[in-house]
Protein backbone atom coordinates (compact mmCIF):
# COMPACT_ATOMS: atom_id res chain seq x y z
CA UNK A 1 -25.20 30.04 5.13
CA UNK A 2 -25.55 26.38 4.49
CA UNK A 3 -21.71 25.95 4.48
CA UNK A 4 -21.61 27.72 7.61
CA UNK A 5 -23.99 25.53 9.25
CA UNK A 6 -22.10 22.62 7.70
CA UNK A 7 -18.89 24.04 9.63
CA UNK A 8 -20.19 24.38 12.88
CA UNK A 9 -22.19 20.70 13.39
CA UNK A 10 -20.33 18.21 15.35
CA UNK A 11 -18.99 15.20 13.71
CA UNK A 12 -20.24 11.87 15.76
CA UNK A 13 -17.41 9.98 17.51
CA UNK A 14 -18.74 6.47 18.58
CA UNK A 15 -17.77 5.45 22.25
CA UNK A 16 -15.36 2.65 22.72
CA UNK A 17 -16.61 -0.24 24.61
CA UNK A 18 -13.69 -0.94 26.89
CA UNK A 19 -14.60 -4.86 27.32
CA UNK A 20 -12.30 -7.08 25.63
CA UNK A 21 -15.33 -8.36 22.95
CA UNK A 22 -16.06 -4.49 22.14
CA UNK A 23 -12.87 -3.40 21.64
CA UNK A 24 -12.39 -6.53 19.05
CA UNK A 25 -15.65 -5.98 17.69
CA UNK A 26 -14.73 -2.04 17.32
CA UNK A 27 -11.11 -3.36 15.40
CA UNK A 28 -13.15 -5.94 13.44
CA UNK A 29 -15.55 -3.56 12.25
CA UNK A 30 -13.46 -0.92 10.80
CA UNK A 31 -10.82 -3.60 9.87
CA UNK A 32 -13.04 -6.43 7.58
CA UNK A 33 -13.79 -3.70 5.13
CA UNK A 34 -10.31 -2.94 4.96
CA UNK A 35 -8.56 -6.49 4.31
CA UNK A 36 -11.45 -6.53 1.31
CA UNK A 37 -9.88 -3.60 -0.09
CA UNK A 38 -6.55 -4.85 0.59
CA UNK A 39 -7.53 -7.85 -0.88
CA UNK A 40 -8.98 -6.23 -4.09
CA UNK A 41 -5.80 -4.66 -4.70
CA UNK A 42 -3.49 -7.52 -4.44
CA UNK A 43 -6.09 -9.77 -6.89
CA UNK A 44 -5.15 -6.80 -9.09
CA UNK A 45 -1.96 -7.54 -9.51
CA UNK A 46 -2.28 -10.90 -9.43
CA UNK A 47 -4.79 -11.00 -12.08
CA UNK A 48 -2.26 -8.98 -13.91
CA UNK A 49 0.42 -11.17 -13.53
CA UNK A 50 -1.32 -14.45 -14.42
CA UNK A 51 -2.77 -12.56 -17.52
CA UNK A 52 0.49 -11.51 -18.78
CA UNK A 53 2.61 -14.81 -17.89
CA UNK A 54 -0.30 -17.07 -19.70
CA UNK A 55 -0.48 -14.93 -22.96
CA UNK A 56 3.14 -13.36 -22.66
CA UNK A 57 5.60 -15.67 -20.82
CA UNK A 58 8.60 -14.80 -18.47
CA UNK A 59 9.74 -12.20 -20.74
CA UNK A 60 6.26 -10.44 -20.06
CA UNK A 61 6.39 -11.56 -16.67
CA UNK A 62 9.37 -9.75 -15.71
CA UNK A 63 9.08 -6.59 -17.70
CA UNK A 64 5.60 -6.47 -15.53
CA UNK A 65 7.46 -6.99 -12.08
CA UNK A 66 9.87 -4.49 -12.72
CA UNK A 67 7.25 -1.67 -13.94
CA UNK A 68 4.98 -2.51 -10.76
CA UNK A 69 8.15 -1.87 -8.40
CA UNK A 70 8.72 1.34 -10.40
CA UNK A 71 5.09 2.47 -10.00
CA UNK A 72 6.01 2.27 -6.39
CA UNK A 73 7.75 5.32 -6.34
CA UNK A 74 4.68 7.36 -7.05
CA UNK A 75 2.64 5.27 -5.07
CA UNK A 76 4.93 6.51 -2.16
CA UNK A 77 3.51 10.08 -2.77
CA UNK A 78 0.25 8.56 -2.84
CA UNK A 79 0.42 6.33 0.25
CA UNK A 80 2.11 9.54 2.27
CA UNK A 81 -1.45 12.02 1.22
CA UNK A 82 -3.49 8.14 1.95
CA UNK A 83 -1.95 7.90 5.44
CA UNK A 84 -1.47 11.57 6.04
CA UNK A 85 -5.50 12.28 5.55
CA UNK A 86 -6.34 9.70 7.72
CA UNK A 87 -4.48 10.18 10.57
CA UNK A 88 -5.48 14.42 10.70
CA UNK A 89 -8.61 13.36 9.71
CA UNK A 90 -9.40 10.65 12.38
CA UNK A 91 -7.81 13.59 15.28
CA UNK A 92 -10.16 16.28 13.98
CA UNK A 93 -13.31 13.81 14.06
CA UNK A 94 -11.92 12.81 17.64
CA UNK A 95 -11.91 16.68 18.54
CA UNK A 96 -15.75 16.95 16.96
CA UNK A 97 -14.37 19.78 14.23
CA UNK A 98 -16.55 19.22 11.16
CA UNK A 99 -14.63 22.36 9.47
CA UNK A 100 -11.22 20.66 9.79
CA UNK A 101 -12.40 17.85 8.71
CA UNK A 102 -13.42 19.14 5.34
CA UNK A 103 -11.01 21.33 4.64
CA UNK A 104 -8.57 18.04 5.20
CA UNK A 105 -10.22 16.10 2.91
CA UNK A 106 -10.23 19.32 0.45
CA UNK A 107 -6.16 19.66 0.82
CA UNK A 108 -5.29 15.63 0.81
CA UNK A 109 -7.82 15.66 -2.94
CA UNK A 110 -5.70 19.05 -4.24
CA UNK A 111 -2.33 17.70 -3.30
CA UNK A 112 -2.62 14.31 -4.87
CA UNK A 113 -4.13 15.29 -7.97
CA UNK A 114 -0.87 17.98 -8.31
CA UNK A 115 0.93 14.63 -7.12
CA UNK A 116 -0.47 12.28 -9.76
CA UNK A 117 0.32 14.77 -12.88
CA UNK A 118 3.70 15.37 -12.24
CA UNK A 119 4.28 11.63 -11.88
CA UNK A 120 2.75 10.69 -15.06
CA UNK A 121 4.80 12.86 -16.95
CA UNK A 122 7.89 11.80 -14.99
CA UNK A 123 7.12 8.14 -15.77
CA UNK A 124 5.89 8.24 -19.46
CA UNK A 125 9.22 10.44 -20.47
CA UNK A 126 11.95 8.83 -18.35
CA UNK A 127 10.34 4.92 -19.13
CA UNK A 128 13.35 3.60 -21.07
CA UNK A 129 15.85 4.87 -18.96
CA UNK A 130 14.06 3.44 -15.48
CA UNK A 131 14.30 -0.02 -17.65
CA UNK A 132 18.16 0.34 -18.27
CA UNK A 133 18.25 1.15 -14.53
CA UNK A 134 16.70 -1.85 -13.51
CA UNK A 135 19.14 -3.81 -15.36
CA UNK A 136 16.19 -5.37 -17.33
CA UNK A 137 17.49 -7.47 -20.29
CA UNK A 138 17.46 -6.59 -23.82
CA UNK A 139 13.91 -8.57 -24.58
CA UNK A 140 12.43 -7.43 -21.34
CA UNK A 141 12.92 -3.61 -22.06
CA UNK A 142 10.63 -2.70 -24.51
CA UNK A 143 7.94 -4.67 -22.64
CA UNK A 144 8.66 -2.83 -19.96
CA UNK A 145 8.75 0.59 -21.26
CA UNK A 146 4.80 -0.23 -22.91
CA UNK A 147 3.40 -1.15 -19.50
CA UNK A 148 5.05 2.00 -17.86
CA UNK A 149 3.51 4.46 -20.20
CA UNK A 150 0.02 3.40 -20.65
CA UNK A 151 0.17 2.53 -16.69
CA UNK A 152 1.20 5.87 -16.03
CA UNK A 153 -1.77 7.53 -17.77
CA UNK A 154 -4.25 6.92 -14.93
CA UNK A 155 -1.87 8.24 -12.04
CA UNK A 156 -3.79 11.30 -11.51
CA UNK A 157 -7.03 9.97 -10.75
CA UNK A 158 -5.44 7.23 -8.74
CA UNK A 159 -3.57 9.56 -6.67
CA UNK A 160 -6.90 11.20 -5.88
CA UNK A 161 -8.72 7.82 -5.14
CA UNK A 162 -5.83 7.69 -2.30
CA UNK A 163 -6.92 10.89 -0.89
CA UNK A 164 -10.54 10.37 -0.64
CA UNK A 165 -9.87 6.72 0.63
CA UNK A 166 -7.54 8.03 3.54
CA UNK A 167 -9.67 10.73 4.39
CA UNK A 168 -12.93 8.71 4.56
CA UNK A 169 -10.95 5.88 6.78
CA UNK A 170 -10.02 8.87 9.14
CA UNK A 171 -13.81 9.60 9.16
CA UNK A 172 -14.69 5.88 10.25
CA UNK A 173 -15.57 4.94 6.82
CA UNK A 174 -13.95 1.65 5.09
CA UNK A 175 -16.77 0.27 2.91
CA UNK A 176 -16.77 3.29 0.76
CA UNK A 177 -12.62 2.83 -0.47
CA UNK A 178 -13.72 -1.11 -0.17
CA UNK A 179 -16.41 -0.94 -2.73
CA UNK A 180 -14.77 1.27 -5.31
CA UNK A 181 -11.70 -0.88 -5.26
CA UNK A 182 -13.76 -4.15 -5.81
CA UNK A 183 -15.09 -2.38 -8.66
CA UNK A 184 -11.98 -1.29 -10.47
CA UNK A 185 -10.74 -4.65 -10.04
CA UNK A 186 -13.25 -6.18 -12.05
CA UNK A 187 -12.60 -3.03 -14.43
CA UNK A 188 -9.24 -3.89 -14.81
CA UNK A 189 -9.42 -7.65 -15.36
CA UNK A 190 -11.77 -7.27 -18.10
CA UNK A 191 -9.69 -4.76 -20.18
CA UNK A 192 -6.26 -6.79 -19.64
CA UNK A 193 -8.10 -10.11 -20.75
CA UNK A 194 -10.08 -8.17 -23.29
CA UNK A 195 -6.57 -6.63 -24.96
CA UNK A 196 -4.33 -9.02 -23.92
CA UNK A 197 -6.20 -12.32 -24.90
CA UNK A 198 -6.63 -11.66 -28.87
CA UNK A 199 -10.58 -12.24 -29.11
CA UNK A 200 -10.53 -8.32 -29.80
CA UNK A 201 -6.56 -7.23 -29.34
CA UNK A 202 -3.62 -9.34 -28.58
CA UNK A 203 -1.79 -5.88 -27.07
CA UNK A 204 0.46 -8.03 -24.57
CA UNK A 205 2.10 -6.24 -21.83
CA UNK A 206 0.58 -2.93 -22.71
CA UNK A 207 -2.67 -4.17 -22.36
CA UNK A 208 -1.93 -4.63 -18.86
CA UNK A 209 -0.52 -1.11 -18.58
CA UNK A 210 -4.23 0.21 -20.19
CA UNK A 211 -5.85 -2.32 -17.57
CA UNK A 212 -4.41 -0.79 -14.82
CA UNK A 213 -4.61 2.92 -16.19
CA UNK A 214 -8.32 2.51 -16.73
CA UNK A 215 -8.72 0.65 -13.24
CA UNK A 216 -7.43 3.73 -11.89
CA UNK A 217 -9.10 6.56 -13.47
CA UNK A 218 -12.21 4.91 -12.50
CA UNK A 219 -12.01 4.71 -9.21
CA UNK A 220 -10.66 8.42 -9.11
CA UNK A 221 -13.71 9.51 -10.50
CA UNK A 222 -16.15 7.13 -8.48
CA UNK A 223 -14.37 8.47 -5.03
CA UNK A 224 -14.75 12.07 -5.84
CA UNK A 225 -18.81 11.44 -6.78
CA UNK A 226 -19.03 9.68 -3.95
CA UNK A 227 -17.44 12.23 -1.58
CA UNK A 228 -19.34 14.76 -3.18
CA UNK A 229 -22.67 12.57 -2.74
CA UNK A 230 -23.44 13.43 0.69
CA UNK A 231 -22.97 9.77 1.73
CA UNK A 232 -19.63 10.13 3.61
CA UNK A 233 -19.60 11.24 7.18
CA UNK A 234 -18.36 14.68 5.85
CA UNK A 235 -19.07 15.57 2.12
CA UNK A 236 -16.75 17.02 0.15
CA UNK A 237 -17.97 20.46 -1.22
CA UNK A 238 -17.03 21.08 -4.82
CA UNK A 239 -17.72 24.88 -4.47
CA UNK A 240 -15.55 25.69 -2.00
CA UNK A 241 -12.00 22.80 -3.06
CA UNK A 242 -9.99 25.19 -3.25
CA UNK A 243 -10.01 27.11 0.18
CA UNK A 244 -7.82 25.79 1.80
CA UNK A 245 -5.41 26.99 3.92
CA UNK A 246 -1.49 26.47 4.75
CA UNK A 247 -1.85 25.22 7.81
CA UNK A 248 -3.95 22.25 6.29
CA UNK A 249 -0.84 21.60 4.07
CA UNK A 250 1.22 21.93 7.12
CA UNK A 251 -0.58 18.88 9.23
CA UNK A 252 -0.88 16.97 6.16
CA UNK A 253 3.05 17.68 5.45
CA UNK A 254 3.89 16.83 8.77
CA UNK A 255 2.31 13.39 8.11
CA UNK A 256 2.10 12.65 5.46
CA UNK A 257 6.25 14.12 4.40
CA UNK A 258 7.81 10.78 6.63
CA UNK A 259 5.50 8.89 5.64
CA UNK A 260 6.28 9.29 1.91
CA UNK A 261 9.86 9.56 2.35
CA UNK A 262 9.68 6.20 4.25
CA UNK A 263 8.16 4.80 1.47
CA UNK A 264 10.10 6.06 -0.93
CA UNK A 265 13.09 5.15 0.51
CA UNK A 266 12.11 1.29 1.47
CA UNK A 267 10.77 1.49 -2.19
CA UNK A 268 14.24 2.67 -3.41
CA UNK A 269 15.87 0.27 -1.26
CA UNK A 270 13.48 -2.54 -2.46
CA UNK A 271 14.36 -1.57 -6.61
CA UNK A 272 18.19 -1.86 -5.37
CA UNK A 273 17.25 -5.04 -3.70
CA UNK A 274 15.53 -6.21 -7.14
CA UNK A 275 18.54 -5.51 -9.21
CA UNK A 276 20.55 -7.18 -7.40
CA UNK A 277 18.56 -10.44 -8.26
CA UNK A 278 18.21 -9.76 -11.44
CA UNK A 279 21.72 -10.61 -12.33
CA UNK A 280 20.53 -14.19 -11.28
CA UNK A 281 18.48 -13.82 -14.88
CA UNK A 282 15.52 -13.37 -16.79
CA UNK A 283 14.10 -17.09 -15.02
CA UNK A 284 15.04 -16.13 -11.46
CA UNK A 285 13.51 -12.26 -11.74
CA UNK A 286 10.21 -13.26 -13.07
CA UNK A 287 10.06 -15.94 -9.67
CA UNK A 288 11.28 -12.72 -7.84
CA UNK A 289 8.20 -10.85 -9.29
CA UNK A 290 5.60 -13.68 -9.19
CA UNK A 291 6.61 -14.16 -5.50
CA UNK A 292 5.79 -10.68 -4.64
CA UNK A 293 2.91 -10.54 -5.90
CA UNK A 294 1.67 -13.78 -4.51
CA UNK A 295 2.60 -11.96 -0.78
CA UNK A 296 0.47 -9.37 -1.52
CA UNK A 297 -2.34 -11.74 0.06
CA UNK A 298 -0.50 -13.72 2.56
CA UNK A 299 0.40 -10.14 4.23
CA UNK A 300 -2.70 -8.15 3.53
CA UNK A 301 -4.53 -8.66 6.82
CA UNK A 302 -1.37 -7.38 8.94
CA UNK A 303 -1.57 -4.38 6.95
CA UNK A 304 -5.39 -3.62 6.77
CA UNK A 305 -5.11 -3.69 10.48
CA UNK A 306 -2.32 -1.47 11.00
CA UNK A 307 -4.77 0.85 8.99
CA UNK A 308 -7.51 0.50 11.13
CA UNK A 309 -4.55 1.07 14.19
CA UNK A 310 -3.66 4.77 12.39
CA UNK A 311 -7.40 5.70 11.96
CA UNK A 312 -8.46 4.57 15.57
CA UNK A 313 -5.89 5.54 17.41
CA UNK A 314 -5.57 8.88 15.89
CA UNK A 315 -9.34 9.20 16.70
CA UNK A 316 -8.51 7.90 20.76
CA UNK A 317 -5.90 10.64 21.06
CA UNK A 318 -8.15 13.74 19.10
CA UNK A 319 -10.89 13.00 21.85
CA UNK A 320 -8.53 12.95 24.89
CA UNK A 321 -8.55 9.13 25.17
CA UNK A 322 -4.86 8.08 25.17
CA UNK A 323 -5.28 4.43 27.22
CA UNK A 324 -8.48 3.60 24.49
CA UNK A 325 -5.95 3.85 21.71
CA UNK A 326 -3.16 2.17 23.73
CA UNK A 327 -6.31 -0.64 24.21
CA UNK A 328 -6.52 -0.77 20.54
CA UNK A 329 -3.22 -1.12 19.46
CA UNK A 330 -2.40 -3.76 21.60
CA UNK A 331 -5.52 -5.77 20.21
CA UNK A 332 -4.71 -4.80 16.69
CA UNK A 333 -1.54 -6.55 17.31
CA UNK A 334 -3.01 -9.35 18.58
CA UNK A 335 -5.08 -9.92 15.88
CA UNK A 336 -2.62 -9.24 13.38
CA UNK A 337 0.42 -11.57 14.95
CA UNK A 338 -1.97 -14.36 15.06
CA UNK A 339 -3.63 -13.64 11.59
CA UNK A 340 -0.09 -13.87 9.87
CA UNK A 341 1.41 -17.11 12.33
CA UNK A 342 -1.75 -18.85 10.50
CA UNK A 343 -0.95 -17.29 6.61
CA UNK A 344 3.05 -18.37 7.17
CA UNK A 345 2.01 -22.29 7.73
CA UNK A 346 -0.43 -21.80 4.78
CA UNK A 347 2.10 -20.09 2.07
CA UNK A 348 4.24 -23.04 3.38
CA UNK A 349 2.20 -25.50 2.42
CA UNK A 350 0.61 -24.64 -0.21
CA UNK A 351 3.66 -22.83 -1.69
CA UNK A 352 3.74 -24.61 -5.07
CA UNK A 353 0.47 -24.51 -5.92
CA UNK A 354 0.33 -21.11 -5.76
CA UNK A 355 3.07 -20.48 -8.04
CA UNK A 356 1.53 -22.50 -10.56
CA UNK A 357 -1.71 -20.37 -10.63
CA UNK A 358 0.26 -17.80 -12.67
CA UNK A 359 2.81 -19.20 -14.77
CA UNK A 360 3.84 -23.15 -15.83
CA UNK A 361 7.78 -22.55 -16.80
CA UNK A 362 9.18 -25.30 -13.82
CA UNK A 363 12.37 -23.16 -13.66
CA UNK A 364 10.25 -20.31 -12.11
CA UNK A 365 7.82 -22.54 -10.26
CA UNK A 366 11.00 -24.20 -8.68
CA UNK A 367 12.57 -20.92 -7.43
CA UNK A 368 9.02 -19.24 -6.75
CA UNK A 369 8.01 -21.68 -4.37
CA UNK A 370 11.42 -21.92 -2.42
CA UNK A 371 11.23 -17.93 -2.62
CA UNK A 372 7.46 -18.14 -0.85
CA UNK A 373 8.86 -20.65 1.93
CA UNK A 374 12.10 -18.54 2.87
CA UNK A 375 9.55 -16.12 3.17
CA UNK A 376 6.96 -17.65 5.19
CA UNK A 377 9.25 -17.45 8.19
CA UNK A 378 9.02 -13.34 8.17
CA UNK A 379 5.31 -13.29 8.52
CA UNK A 380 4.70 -13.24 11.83
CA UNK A 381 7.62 -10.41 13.01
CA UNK A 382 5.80 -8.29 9.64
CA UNK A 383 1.93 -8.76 11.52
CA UNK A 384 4.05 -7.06 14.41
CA UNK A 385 6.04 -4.23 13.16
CA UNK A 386 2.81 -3.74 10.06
CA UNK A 387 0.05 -3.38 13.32
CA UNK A 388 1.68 -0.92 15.43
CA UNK A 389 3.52 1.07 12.74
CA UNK A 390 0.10 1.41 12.01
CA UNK A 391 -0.73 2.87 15.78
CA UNK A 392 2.22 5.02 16.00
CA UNK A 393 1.27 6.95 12.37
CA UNK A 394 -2.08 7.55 13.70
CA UNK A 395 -0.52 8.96 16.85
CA UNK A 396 2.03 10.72 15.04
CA UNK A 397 4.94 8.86 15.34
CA UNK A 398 6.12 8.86 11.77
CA UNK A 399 9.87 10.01 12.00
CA UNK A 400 10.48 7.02 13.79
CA UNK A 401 8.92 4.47 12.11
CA UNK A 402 10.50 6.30 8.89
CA UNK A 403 14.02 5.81 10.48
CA UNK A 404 13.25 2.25 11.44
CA UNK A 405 11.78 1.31 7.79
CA UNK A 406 15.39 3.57 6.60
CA UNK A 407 17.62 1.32 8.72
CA UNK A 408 16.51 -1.82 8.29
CA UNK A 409 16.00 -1.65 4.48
CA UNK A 410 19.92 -0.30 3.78
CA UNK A 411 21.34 -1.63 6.67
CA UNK A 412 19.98 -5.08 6.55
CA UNK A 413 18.08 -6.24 3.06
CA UNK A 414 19.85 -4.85 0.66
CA UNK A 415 23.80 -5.41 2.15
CA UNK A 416 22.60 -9.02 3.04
CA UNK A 417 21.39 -9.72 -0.18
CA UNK A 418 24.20 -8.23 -2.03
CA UNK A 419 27.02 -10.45 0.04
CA UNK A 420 24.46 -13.46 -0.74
CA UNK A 421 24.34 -13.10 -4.66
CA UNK A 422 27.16 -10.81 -5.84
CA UNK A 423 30.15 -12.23 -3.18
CA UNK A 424 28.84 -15.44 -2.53
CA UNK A 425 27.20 -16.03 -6.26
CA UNK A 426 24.23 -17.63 -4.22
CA UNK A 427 20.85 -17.80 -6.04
CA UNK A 428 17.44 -15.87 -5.27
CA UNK A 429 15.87 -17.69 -2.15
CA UNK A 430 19.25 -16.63 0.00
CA UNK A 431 18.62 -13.11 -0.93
CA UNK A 432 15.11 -13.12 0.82
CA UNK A 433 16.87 -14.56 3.57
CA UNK A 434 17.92 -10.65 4.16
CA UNK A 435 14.06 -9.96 4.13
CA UNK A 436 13.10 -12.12 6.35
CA UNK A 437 16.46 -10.50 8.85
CA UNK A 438 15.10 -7.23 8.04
CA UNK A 439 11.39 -8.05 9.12
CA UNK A 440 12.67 -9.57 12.62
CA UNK A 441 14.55 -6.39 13.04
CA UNK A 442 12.42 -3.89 12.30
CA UNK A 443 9.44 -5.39 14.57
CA UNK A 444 11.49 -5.61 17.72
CA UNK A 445 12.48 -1.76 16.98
CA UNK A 446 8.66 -1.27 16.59
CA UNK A 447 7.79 -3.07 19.44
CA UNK A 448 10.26 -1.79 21.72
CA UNK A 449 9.30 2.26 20.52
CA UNK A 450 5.51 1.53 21.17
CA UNK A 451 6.12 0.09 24.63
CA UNK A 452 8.17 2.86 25.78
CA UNK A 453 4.27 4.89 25.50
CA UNK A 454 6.19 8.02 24.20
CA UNK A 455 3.86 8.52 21.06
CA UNK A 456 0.06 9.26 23.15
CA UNK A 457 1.78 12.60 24.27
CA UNK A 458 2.48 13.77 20.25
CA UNK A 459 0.59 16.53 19.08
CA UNK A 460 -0.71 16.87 15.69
């Protein structure tokens, strides 16, 4: 009786102030928590990657960068179930269906945890072979090969810290995924420096792969106690995880399917893209890698907010409120073209210095800060095309922001930067000259698709 009482209760949908200040303050609001969690993830691998270039070097370094870009690939399963849940989530809270609700949060926790298993035994038995693939050299290999199988150890429960995280976001809830990924930050800082530093185990790269692992079992297990605490807007109910339905899997499919193949194809694209530079060398690859990570920060607010776009503008169009979520969208955009005009002067600037925060060979600090300022000049079109990718998931959208993301990443990056390196024998910075082509690109596609108001008549 009590989950039957639990089905039939409305969920609360908050009412949009249409003034300019309350529709900010609405974006803010779910947004802030959002950038911290963003944030949290990127000081992850940054942590990681000053860790293993201080006690390991560029050979470290590099084996590191390649088996993050690797772990992309299942991440792309994982971000498809994370954007998936919060976009059917946020319509059925829109529509006031408590039942739905659950019972989405119930598939998106089942699918990723199937999702996670297969992937860790994917990753742990092909390792060596994804390292010959990469065109790692001979010293880089091995390293490589340790960080991808203790890494891929804590997939599961990472996979299902996605879910929950997606699913609360659709719910209106950020400070729940924000919390548990401050905390498995701090987890996995203190086990990489603990195994990596030699006070207790000098493990090198595969104490980063452990770090990251433990980091993500962790926060597995914190999201499911907390979804099963009663303190989310909609709790998950442990009797009752398994019925689900196939129509669940369906919406979730339908979402979440695009939104995984985009991923996985821009991540394919992106591992082509890296092989190509590493021909350049062990020196020019670990500036490749270093650079990436130090994005991670610089872009981090355009993507929180294209988060917030899919969760409130999926929520606008489940309670019959399509020029709300246009409202939002358009402010989301806003904020998130200005946010990253302001980050591209900064990386600029301050270009070098961040470099040498995570490694002192001046061969890599050299190329890493020329990579950050080629790169500086793609911010702004990426706050564009990030923030209302964002708004068209939530709405639906997703086959054409997966054929955008398809086009511009084969058609674009990775010719560009082959003709740079491999034809014209040109070094790393004019390869990210094709990224910052591809971002331009892909936001006027973007922009032009959202304007044409096609996407607040999808169903989902």
């Amino acid at each position: 009786m009590a989950a039957e009482a639990e089905a039939i209760l409305p969920v609360y949908v908050p009412t949009l102030d249409t003034s300019s200040g309350g529709i900010s303050r609405t974006i803010l609001k779910m947004a802030w928590p959002v950038v911290i969690e963003r944030l949290s993830i990127s000081i992850l691998s940054a942590v990681d990657a000053a860790l293993v270039g201080h006690f390991v070097g560029a050979d470290g370094l590099a084996a590191v960068g390649i088996g993050a870009l690797l772990f992309w690939i299942p991440l792309a399963g994982a971000l498809a179930i994370d954007v998936g849940s919060t976009a059917i989530v946020a319509r059925d809270v829109g529509a006031g269906d408590r039942s739905r609700v659950q019972i989405g949060l119930h598939t998106a926790i089942i699918a990723a945890l199937v999702w996670g298993l297969l992937c860790t035994a994917i990753v742990f038995t092909f390792a060596p072979i994804f390292m010959r693939m990469m065109g790692a050299e001979a010293a880089v290999r091995p390293l490589g090969v340790e960080y991808l199988r203790a890494g891929s150890l804590g997939l599961p429960m990472l996979m299902v810290l996605y879910a929950v995280s997606g699913s609360l976001r659709g719910m209106g809830n950020t400070w729940m995924p924000m919390i548990i990924l401050i905390i498995i930050n701090i987890i996995n800082a203190a086990v990489t420096y603990t195994l990596i530093s030699g006070d207790i185990a000098s493990l090198g790269v595969r104490a980063s792969g452990i770090g990251y692992a433990t980091a993500g079992s962790t926060g597995g297990v914190l999201a499911l106690l907390l979804a099963a605490s009663g303190a989310a807007p909609v709790r998950m109910n442990v009797a009752r995880i398994l019925h689900v339905s196939r129509d669940s899997f369906r919406r979730l499919s339908h979402i979440g399917l695009p939104v995984g193949l985009e991923e996985a194809q821009f991540m394919l694209a992106f591992l082509v893209y890296t092989r190509i530079i590493a021909r350049l060398g062990t020196h020019q690859l670990a500036a490749h890698s270093l650079a990436l990570r130090s994005l991670e920060i610089a872009i981090l607010p355009g993507f929180a907010l294209g988060t917030a776009a899919t969760a409130l503008v999926g929520r606008y169009l489940g309670a019959g409120q399509p020029d709300m979520a246009e409202a939002v969208a358009k402010r989301v955009r806003l904020f998130a073209f200005c946010t990253l005009c302001t980050m591209a002067v900064l990386q600029f600037i301050l270009a070098p210095h961040i470099v040498r925060l995570f490694v002192d060979d001046p061969e890599v600090i050299d190329t890493g800060t020329k990579l950050l300022r080629v790169f500086a000049f793609a911010l702004p079109a990426m706050g564009v095309h990030a923030s209302l990718s964002g708004a068209l998931r939530g709405a639906g959208d997703v086959k054409f922001v997966l054929g955008t993301f398809t086009f511009t990443a084969w058609g674009i990056r990775v010719p560009i930067a082959a003709f740079m390196v491999i034809v014209l024998g040109l070094g790393a910075p004019f390869a990210w000259l094709a990224a910052v082509a591809e971002n331009w690109v892909r936001a006027a596609l973007i922009l032009r698709r959202f304007a044409a108001g096609k996407w607040k008549t999808l169903r989902v």
